[in-house]
Every structure is written in C-alpha cells, then in structure tokens.
N, C-alpha and C. Protein backbone atom coordinates (compact mmCIF):
# COMPACT_ATOMS: atom_id res chain seq x y z
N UNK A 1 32.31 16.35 33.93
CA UNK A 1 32.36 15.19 33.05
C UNK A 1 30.99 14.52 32.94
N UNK A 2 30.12 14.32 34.07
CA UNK A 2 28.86 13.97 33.93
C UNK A 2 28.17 14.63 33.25
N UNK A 3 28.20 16.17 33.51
CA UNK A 3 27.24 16.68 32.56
C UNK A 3 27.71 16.67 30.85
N UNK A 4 28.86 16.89 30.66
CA UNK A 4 29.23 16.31 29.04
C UNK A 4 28.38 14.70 28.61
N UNK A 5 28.66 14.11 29.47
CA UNK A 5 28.11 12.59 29.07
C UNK A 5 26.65 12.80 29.09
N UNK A 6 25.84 13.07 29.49
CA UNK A 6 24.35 13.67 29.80
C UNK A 6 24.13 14.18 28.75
N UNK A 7 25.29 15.47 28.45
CA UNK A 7 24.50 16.23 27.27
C UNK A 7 24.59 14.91 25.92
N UNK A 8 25.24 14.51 25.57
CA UNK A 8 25.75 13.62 24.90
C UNK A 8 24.93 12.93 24.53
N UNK A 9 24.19 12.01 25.40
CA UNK A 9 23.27 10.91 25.64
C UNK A 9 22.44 11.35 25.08
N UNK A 10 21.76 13.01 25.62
CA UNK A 10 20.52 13.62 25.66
C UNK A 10 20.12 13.52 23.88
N UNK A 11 21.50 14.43 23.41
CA UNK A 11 21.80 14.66 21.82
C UNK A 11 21.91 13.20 21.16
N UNK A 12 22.01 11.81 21.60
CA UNK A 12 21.77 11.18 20.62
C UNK A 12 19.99 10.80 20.95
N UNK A 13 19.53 10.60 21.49
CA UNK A 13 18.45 10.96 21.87
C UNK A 13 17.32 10.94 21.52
N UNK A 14 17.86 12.44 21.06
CA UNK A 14 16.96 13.54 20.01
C UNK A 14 17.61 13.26 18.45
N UNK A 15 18.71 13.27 18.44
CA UNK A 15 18.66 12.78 16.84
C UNK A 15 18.12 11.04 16.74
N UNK A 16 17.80 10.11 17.81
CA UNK A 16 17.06 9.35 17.00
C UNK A 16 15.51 9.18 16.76
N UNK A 17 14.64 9.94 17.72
CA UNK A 17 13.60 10.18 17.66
C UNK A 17 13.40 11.36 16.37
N UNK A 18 14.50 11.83 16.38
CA UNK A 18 14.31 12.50 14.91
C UNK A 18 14.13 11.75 13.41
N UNK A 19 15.05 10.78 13.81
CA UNK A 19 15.50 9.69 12.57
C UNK A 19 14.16 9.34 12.30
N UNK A 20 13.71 8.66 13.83
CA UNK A 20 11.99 8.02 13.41
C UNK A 20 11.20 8.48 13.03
N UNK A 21 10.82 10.22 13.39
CA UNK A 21 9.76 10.70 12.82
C UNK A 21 9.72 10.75 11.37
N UNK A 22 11.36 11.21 11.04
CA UNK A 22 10.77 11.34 9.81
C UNK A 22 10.78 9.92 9.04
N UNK A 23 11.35 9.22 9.15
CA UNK A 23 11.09 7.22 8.85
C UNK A 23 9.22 7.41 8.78
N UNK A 24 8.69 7.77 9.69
CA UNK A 24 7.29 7.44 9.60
C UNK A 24 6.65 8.13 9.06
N UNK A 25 7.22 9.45 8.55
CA UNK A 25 6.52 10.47 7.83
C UNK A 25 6.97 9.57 6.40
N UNK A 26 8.19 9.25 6.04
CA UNK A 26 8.17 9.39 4.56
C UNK A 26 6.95 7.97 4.00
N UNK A 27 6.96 7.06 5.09
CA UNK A 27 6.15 5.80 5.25
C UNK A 27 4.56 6.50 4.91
N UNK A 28 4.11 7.42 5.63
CA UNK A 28 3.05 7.94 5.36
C UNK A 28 1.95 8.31 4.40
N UNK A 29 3.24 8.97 3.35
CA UNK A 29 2.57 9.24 2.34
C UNK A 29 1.72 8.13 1.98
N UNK A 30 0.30 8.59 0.66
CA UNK A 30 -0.53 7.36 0.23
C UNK A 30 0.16 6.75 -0.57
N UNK A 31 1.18 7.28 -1.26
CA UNK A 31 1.75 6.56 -2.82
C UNK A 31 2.66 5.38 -1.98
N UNK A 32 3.84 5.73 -0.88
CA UNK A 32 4.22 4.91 0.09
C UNK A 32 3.83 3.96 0.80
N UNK A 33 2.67 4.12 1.36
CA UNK A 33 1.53 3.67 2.01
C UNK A 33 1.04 2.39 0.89
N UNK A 34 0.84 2.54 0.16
CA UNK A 34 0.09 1.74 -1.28
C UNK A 34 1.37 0.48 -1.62
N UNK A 35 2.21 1.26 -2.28
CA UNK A 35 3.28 0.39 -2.03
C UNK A 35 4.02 -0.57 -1.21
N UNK A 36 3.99 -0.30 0.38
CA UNK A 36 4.02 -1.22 1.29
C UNK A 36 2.84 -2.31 0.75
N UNK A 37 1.65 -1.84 1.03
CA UNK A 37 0.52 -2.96 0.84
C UNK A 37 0.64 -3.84 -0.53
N UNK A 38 0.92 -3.33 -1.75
CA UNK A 38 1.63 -4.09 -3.02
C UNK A 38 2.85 -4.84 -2.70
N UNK A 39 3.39 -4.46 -1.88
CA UNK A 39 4.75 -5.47 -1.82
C UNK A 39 3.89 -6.38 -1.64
N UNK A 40 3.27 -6.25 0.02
CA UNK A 40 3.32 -7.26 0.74
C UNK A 40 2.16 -8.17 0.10
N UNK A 41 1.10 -7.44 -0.84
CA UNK A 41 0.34 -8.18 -1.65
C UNK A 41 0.75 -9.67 -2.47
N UNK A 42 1.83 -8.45 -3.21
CA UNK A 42 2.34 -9.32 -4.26
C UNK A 42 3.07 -10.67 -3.35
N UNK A 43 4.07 -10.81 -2.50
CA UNK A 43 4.52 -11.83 -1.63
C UNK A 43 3.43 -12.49 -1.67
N UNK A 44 2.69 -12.64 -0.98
CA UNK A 44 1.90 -13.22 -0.56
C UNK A 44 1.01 -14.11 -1.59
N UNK A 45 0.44 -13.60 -2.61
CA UNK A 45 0.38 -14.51 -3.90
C UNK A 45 1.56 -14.99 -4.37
N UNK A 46 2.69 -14.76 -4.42
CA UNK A 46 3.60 -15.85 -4.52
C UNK A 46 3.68 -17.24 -3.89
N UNK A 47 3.87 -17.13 -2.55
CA UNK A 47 3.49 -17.94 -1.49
C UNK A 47 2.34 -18.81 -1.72
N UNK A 48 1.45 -18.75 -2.90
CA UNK A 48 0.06 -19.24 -3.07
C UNK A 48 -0.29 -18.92 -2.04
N UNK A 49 -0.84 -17.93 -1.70
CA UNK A 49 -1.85 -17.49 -0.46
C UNK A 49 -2.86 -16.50 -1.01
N UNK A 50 -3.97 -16.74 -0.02
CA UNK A 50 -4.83 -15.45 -0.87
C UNK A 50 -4.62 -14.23 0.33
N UNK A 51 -4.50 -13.22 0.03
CA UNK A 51 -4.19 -12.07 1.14
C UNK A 51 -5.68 -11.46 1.42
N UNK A 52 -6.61 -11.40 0.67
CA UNK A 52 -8.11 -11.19 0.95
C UNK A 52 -8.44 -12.53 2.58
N UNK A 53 -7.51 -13.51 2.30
CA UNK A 53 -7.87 -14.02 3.96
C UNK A 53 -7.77 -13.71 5.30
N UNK A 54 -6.53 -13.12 5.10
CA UNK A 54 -6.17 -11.81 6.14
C UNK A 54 -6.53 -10.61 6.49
N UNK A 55 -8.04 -10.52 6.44
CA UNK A 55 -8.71 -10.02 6.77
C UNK A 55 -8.32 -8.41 7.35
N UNK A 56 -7.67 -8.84 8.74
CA UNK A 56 -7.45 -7.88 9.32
C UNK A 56 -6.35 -7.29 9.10
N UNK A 57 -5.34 -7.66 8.56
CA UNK A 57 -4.20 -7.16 7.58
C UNK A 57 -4.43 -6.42 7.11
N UNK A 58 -5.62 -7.09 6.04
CA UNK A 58 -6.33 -6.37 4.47
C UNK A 58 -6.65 -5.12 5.21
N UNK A 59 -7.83 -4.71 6.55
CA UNK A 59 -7.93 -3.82 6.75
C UNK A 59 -7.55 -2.75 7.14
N UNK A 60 -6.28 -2.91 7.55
CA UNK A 60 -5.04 -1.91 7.71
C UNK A 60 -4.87 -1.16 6.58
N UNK A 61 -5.31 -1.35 5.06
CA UNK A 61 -5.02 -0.68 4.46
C UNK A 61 -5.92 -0.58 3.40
N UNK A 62 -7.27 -1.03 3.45
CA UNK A 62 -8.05 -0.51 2.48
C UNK A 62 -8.85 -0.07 3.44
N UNK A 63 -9.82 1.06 3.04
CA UNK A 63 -11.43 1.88 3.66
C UNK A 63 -12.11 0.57 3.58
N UNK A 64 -12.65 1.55 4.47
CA UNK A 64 -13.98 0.76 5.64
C UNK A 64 -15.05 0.76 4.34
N UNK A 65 -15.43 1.21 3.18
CA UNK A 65 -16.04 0.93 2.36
C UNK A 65 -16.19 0.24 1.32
N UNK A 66 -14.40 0.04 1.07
CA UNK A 66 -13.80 -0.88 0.35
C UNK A 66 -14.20 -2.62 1.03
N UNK A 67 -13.61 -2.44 2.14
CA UNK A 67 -13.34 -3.76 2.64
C UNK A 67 -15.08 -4.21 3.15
N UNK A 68 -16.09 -3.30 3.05
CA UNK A 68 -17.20 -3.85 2.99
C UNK A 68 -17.43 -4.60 1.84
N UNK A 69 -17.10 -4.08 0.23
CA UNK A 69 -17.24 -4.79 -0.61
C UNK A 69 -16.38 -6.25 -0.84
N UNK A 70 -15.31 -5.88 -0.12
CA UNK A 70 -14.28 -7.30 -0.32
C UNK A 70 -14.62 -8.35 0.06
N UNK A 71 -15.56 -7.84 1.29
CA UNK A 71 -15.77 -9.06 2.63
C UNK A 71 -17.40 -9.48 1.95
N UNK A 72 -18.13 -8.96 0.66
CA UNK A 72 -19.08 -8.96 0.74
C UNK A 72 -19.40 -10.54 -0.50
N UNK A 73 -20.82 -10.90 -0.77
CA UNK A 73 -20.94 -12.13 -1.74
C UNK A 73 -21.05 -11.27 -3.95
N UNK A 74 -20.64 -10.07 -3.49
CA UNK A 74 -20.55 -9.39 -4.86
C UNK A 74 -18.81 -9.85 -5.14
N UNK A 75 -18.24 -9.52 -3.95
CA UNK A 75 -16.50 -9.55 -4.54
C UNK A 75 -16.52 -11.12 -4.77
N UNK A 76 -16.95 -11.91 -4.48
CA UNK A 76 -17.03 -13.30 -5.09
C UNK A 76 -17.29 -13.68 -6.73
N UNK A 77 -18.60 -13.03 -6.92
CA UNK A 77 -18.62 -12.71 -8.26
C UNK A 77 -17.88 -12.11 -9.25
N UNK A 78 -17.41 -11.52 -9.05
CA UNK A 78 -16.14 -10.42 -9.36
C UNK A 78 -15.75 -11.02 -10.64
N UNK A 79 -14.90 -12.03 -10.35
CA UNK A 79 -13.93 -12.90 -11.52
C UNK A 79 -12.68 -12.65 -11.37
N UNK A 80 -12.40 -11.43 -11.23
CA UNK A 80 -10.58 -11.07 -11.11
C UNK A 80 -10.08 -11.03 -9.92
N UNK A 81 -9.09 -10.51 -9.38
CA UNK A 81 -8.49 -9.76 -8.49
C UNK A 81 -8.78 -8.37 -8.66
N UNK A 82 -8.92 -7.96 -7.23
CA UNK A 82 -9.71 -6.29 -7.54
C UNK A 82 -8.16 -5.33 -7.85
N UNK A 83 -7.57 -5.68 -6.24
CA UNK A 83 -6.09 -5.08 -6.20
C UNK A 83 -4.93 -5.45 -7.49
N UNK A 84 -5.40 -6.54 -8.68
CA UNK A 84 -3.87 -6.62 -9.79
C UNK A 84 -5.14 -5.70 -10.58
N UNK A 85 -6.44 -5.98 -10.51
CA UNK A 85 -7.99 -5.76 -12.06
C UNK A 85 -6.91 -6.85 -13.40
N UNK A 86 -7.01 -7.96 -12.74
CA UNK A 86 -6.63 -9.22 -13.63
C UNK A 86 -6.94 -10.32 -12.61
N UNK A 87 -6.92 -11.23 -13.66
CA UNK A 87 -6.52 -12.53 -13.17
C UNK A 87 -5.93 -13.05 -12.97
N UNK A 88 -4.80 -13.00 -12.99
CA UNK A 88 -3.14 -13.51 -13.29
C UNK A 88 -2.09 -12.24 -13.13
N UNK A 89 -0.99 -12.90 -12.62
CA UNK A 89 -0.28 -11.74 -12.14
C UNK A 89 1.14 -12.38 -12.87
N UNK A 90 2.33 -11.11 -12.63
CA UNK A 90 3.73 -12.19 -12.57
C UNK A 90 4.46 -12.50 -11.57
N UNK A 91 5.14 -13.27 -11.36
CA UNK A 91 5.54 -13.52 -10.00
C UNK A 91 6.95 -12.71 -9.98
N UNK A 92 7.32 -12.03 -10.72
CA UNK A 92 8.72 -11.13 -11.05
C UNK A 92 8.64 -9.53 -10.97
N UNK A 93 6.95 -9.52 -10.67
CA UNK A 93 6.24 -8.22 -10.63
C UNK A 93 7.00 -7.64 -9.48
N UNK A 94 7.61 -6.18 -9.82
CA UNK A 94 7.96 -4.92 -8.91
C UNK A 94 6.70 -4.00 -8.92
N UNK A 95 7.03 -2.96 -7.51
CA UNK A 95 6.20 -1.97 -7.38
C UNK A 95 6.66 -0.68 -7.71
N UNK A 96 6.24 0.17 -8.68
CA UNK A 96 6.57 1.48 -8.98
C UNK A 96 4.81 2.33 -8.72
N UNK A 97 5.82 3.00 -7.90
CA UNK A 97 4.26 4.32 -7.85
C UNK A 97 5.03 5.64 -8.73
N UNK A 98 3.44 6.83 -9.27
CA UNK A 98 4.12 8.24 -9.29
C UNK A 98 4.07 8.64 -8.00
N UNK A 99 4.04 10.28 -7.97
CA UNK A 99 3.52 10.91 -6.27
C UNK A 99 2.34 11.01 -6.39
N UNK A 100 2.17 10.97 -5.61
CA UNK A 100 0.21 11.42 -5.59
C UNK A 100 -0.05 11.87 -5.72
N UNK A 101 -1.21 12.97 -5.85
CA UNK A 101 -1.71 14.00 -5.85
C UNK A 101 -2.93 14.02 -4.50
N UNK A 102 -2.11 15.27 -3.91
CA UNK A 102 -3.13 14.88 -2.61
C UNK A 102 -4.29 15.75 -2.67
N UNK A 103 -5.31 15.63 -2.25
CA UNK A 103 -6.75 16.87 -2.07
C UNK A 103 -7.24 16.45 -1.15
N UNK A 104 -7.10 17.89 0.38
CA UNK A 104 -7.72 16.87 1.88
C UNK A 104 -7.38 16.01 1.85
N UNK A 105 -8.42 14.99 2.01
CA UNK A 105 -8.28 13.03 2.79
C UNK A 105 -8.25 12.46 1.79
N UNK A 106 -8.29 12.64 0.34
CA UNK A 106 -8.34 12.18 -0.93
C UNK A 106 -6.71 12.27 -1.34
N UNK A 107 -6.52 11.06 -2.14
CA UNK A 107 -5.22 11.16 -2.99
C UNK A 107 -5.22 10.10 -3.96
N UNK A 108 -4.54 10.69 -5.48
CA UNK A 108 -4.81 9.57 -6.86
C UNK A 108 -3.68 9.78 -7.09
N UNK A 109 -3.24 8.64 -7.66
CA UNK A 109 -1.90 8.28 -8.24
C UNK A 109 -1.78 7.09 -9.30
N UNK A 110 -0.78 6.60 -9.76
CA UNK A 110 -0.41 5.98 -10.40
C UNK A 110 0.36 4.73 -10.03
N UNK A 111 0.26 3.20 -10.22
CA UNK A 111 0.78 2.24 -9.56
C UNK A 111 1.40 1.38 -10.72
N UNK A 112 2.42 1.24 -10.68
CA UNK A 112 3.13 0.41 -11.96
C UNK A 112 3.46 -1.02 -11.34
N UNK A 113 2.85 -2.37 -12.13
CA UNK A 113 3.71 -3.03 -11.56
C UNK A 113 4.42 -4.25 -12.56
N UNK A 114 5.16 -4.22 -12.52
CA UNK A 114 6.32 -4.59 -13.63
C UNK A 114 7.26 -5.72 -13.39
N UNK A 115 7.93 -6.58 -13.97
CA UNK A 115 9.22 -6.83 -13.97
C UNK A 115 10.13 -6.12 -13.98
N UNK A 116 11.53 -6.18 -14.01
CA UNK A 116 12.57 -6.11 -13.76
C UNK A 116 13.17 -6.33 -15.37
N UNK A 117 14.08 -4.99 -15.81
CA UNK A 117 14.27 -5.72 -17.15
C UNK A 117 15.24 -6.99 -17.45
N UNK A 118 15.75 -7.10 -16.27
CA UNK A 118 16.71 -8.41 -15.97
C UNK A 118 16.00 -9.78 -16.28
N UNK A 119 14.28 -9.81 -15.99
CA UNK A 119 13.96 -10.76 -15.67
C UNK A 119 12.98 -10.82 -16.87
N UNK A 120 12.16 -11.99 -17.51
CA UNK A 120 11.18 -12.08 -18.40
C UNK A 120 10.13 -12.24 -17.59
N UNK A 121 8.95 -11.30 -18.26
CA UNK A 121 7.74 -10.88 -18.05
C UNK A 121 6.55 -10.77 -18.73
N UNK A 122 5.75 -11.75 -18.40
CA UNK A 122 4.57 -11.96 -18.95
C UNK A 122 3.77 -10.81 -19.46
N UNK A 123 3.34 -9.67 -18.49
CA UNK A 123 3.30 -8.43 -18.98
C UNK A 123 2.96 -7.31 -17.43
N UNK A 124 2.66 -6.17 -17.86
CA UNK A 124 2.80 -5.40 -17.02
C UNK A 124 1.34 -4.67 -16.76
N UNK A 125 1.19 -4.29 -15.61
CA UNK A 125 -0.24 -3.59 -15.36
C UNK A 125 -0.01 -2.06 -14.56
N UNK A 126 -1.09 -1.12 -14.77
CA UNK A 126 -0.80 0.14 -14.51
C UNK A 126 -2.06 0.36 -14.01
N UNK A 127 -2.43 0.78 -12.71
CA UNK A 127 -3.05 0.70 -11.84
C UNK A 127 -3.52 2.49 -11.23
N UNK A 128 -4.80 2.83 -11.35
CA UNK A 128 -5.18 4.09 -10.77
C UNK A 128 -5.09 4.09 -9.97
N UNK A 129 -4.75 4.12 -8.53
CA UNK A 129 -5.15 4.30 -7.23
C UNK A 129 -5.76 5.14 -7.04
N UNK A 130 -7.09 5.06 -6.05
CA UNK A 130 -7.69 5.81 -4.79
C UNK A 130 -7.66 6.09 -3.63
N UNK A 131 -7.16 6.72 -2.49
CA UNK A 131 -6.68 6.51 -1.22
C UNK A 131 -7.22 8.05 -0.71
N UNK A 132 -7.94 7.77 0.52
CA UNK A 132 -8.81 8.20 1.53
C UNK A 132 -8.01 8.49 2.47
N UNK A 133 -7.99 9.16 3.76
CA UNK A 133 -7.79 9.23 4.81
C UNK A 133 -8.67 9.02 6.14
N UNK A 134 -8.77 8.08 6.85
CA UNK A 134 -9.58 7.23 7.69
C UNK A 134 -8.63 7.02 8.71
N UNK A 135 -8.90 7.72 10.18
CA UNK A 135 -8.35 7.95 11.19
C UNK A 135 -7.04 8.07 11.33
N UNK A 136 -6.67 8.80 10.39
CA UNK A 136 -5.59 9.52 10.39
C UNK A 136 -4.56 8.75 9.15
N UNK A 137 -5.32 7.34 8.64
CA UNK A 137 -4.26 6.86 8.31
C UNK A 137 -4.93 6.43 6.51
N UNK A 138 -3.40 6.51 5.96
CA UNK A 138 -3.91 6.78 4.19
C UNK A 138 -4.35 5.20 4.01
N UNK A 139 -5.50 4.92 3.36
CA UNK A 139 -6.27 3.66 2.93
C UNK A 139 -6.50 3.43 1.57
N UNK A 140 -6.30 2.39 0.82
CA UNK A 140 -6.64 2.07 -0.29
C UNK A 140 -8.45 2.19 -0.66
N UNK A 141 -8.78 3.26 -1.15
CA UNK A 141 -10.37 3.01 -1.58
C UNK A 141 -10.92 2.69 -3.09
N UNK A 142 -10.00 2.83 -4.04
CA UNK A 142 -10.39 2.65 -5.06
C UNK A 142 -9.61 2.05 -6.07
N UNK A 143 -9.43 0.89 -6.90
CA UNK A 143 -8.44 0.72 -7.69
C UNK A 143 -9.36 0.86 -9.48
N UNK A 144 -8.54 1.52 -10.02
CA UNK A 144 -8.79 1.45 -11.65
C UNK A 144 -10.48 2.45 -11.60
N UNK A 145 -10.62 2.64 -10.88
CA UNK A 145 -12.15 3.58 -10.93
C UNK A 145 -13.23 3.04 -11.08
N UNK A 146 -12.80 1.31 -10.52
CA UNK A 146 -14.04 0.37 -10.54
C UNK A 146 -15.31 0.73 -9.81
N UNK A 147 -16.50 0.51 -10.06
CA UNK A 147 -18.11 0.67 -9.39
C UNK A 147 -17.72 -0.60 -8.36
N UNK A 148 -18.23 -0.15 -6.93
CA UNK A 148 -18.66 -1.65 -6.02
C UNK A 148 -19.46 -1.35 -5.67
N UNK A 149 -20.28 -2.34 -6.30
CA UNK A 149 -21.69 -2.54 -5.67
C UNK A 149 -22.41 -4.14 -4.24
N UNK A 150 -22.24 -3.80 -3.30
CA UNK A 150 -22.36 -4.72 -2.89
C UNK A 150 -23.62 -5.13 -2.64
C-alpha cells in the first residue's frame, strides 16, 4: 500500500513539473514574451504611470541596447512613445501578436493593438517588432524599424 501511494505521489509529481515546463515554454516565445510586456505596458499608462520609470522592469524586457537609448537624453527628445510610435494611445487597447518569425537570437513579428469591437476606439496601431535573444531570454530591440541614435 505504501508503495502504491509513493508511486502515486511520484506520478503527480512529474505531471506537474511537466505542466510548468511547458507553461514556461509557451511564455517564452518572443511574440508571447512581447505581449506580456504590452499588457503590462498598456496597464500601466492607464494607471497614469509612465512605465519607462521602472526602469528595471523595463529591462526585463527590452536589449541592453535598446534600454541604453531609453535611459539616454535622445529618448527625451523623441516626442512620442517609442513602444505605442504615437503619442496617444486608447485606453480600450488589446494585444494581438502574429507568430514570429524566428532566425537564431533574432525574431520579427507583428503587434496589433486594438480595441475590442464591443468597445469604441479612437484608433488602432500595428507595430513591427524586433526581439533579440540576450541571456537566454527573448528582449524587445526594435519597434517599427526606428534609427536610435543616442
């Protein structure tokens, strides 16, 4: 009887460390990856907050080359938001990605971000993404195929 209960235990176990891996694999992808950071973007300008303050947040998910320019006195000049490439956003805005296209540590995709047809919407923006791979983990490096020059 012990060893039934053992095996038992063992087998849920392993199916939940299974559950997680793949939970963190599907999280992984860049198009996934991108999207977490757009949610939590978009929140956060709701909130009236600027998410460029969060520094170390921010760097969880853009390159180390990116976030040189963010942190730098050029992204000041700027005028827009780099991450909407506007000025103004909607606050009803959803996140739609395509899949990516991966090459090596490189991956481009497509970022939709929209209303809801339920809801009225100022308008909608469609977003290139660039995303790198930087210690293992997928990073935002490029939006719309903008030049940064810092």
């Amino acid at each position: 009887m012990i060893k039934v209960k053992l095996f038992a235990f063992t087998l849920v176990l392993c199916v939940l460390a299974n559950i997680s891996t793949i939970s963190a694999k599907a999280v992984d992808t860049p198009d996934q990856t991108a999207k977490s950071f757009y949610v939590w973007y978009l929140a956060e300008l709701n909130k009236d907050k600027f998410p460029i303050d969060r520094k170390q947040t921010m760097n969880k998910s853009i390159s180390k080359r990116l976030s040189h320019w963010v942190y730098s006195p050029a992204y000041e000049e700027y005028g827009a938001d780099y991450f909407i490439d506007a000025q103004d956003y909607d606050e009803n805005w959803q996140v739609a990605t395509t899949k990516a296209v991966i090459k090596g540590n490189k991956a481009t995709f497509k970022l939709l971000l929209a209303a809801p047809r339920s809801k009225p919407s100022k308008f909608k923006q469609t977003l290139r993404i660039k995303m790198v791979k930087e210690g293992g983990t997928w990073k935002i490096d490029s939006v719309n195929n903008r030049e940064l020059s810092a």
